[in-house]
Protein backbone atom coordinates (compact mmCIF):
# COMPACT_ATOMS: atom_id res chain seq x y z
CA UNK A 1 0.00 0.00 0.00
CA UNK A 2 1.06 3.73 -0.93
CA UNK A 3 0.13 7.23 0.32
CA UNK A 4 0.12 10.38 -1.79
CA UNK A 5 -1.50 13.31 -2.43
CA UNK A 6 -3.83 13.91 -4.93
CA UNK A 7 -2.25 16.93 -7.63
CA UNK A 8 -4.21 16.30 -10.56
CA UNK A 9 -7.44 14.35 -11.74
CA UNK A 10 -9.21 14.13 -15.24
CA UNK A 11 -11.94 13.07 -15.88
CA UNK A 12 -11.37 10.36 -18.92
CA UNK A 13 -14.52 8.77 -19.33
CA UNK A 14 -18.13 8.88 -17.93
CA UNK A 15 -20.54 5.60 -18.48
CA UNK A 16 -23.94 6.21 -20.34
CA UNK A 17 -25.67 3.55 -20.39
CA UNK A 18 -25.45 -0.60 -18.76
CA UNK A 19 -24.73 -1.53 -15.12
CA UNK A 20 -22.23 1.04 -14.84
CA UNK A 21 -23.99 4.27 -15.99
CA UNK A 22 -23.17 6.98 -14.14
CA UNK A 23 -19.42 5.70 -13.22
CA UNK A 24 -16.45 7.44 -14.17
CA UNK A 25 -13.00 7.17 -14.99
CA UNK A 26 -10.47 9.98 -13.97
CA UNK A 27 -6.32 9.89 -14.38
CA UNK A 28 -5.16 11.10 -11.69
CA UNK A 29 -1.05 12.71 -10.71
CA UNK A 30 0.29 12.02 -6.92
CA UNK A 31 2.91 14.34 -5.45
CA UNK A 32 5.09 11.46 -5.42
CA UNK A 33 4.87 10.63 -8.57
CA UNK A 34 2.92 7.74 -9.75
CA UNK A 35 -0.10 8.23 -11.87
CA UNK A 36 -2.86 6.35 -13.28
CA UNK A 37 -6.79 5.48 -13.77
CA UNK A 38 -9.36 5.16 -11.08
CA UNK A 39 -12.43 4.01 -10.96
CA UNK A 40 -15.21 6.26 -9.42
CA UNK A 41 -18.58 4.04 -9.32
CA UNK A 42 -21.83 6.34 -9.63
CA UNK A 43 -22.74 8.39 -7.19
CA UNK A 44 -19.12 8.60 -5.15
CA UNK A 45 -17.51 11.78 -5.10
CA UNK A 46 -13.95 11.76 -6.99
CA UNK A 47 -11.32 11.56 -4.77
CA UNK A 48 -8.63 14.84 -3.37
CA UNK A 49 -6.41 14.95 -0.81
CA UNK A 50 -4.55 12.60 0.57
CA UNK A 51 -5.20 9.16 -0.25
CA UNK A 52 -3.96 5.34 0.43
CA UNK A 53 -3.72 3.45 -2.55
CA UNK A 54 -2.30 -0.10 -4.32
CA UNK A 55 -1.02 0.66 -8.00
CA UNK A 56 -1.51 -2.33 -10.47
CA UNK A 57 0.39 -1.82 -13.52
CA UNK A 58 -1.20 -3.87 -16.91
CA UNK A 59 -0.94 -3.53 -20.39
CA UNK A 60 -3.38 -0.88 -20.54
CA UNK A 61 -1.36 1.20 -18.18
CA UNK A 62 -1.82 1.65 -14.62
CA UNK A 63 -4.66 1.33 -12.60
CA UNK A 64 -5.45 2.78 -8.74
CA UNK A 65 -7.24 1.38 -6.46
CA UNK A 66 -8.16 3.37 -3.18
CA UNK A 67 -7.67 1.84 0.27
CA UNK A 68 -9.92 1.85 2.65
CA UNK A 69 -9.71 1.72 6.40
CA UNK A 70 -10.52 -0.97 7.89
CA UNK A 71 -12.87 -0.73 11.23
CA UNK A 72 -13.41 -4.55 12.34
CA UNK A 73 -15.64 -6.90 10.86
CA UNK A 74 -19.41 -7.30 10.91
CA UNK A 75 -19.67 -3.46 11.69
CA UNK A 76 -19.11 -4.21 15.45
CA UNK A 77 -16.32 -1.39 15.50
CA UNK A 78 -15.78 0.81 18.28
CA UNK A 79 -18.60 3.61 19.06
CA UNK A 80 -17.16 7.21 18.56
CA UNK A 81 -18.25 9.35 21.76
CA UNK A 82 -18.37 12.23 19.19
CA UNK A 83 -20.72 10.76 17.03
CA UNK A 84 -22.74 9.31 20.13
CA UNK A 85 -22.60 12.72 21.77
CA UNK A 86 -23.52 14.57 18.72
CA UNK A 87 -26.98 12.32 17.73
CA UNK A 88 -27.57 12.27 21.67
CA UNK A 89 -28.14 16.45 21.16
CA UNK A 90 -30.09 15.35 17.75
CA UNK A 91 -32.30 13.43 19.44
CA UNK A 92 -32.68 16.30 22.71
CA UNK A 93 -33.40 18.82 20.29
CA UNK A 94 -35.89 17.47 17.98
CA UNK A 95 -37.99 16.30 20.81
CA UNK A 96 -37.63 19.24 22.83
CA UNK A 97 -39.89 20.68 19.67
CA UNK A 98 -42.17 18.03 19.77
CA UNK A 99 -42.97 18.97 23.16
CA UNK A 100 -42.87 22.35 22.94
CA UNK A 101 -44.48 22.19 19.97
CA UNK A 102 -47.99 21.52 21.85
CA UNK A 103 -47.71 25.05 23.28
CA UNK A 104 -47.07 26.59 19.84
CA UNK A 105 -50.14 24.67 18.75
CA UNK A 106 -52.45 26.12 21.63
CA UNK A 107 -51.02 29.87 20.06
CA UNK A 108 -48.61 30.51 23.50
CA UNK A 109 -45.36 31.99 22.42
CA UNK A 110 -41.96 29.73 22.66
CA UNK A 111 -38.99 31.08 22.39
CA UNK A 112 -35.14 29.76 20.94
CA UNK A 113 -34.21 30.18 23.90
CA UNK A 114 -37.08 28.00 25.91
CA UNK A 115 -36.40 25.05 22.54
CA UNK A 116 -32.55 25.42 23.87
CA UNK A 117 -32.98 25.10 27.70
CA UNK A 118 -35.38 22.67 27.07
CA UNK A 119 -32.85 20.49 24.69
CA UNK A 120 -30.45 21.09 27.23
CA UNK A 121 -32.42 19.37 29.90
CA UNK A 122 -33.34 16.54 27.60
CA UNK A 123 -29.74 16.06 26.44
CA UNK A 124 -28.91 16.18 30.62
CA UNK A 125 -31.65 13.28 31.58
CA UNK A 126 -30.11 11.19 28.66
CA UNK A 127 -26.32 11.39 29.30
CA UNK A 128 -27.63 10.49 33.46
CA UNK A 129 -26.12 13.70 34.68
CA UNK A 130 -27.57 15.52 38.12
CA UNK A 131 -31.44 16.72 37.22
CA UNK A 132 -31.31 20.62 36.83
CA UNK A 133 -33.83 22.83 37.57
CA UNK A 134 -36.76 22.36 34.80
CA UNK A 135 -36.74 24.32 32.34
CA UNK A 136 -39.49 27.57 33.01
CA UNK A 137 -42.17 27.30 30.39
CA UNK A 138 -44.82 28.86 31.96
CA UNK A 139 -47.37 26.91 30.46
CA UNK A 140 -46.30 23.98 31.65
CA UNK A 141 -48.46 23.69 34.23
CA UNK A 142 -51.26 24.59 32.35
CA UNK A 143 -51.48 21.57 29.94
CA UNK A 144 -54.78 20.22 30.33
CA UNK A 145 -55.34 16.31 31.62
CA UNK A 146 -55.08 13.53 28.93
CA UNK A 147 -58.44 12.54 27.45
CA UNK A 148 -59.76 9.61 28.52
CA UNK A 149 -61.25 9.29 24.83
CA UNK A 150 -57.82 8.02 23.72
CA UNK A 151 -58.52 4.67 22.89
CA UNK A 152 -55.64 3.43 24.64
CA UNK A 153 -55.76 -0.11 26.49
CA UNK A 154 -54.37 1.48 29.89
């Protein structure tokens, strides 16, 4: 396996039609010198930057072929607490609307700010860190009593 850096790509050939349509061909120049074909299948962006690579020379000149990174098998690889963290405040936020959203619904006025604290709370409970004061949305105790014309079995 090599490493270089991407210093030149053009684009060769584009597929029309078949299995491959939409698939390209670029040549492409590394900083350290080797050059070559590679195969971009439709829908993948072409390749920049730095980039790990095995070059296959044949008679119709050389061909790349990029490298990926392996992560484990069976897509058991380890969790990234960044990701984690980041669809954690996904999740906080979007249903921190949802449940404000019943007070936009009755007409009362909810601010960013009241969305943000009440994210913030949210994100709290799920990450099991000390309970904070709630959140002040002062129609919160205001919300009228289920129905008990829900049609649900409890």
């Amino acid at each position: 396996m090599k490493t270089g850096l991407i210093i030149n790509n053009d684009q060769k050939k584009e597929f029309t039609d078949g299995k491959w349509e939409g698939a390209k061909i670029f040549y492409i120049t590394l900083d350290n010198g080797d050059e070559g074909e590679i195969f971009v299948p439709r829908g993948q962006a072409v390749p920049t930057g730095t980039i790990n690579y095995n070059l296959q020379e044949t008679e119709y000149g050389n061909k790349i072929k990029i490298v990926k990174d392996q992560k484990g098998g069976g897509g058991f690889g380890k969790a990234d607490p960044a990701k984690s963290a980041s669809i954690e405040r996904q999740v906080a936020l979007k249903e921190a609307v949802t449940f404000l959203g019943y007070f936009i619904a009755k007409g009362e006025k909810v601010t960013k700010v009241d969305v943000c604290n009440v994210a913030d709370y949210f994100d709290d409970w799920l990450k099991k860190k000390p309970a904070k004061e709630v959140p002040k949305v002062t129609e919160l105790q205001q919300a009228p009593p289920p129905s008990s014309n829900d049609e649900l079995p409890f």
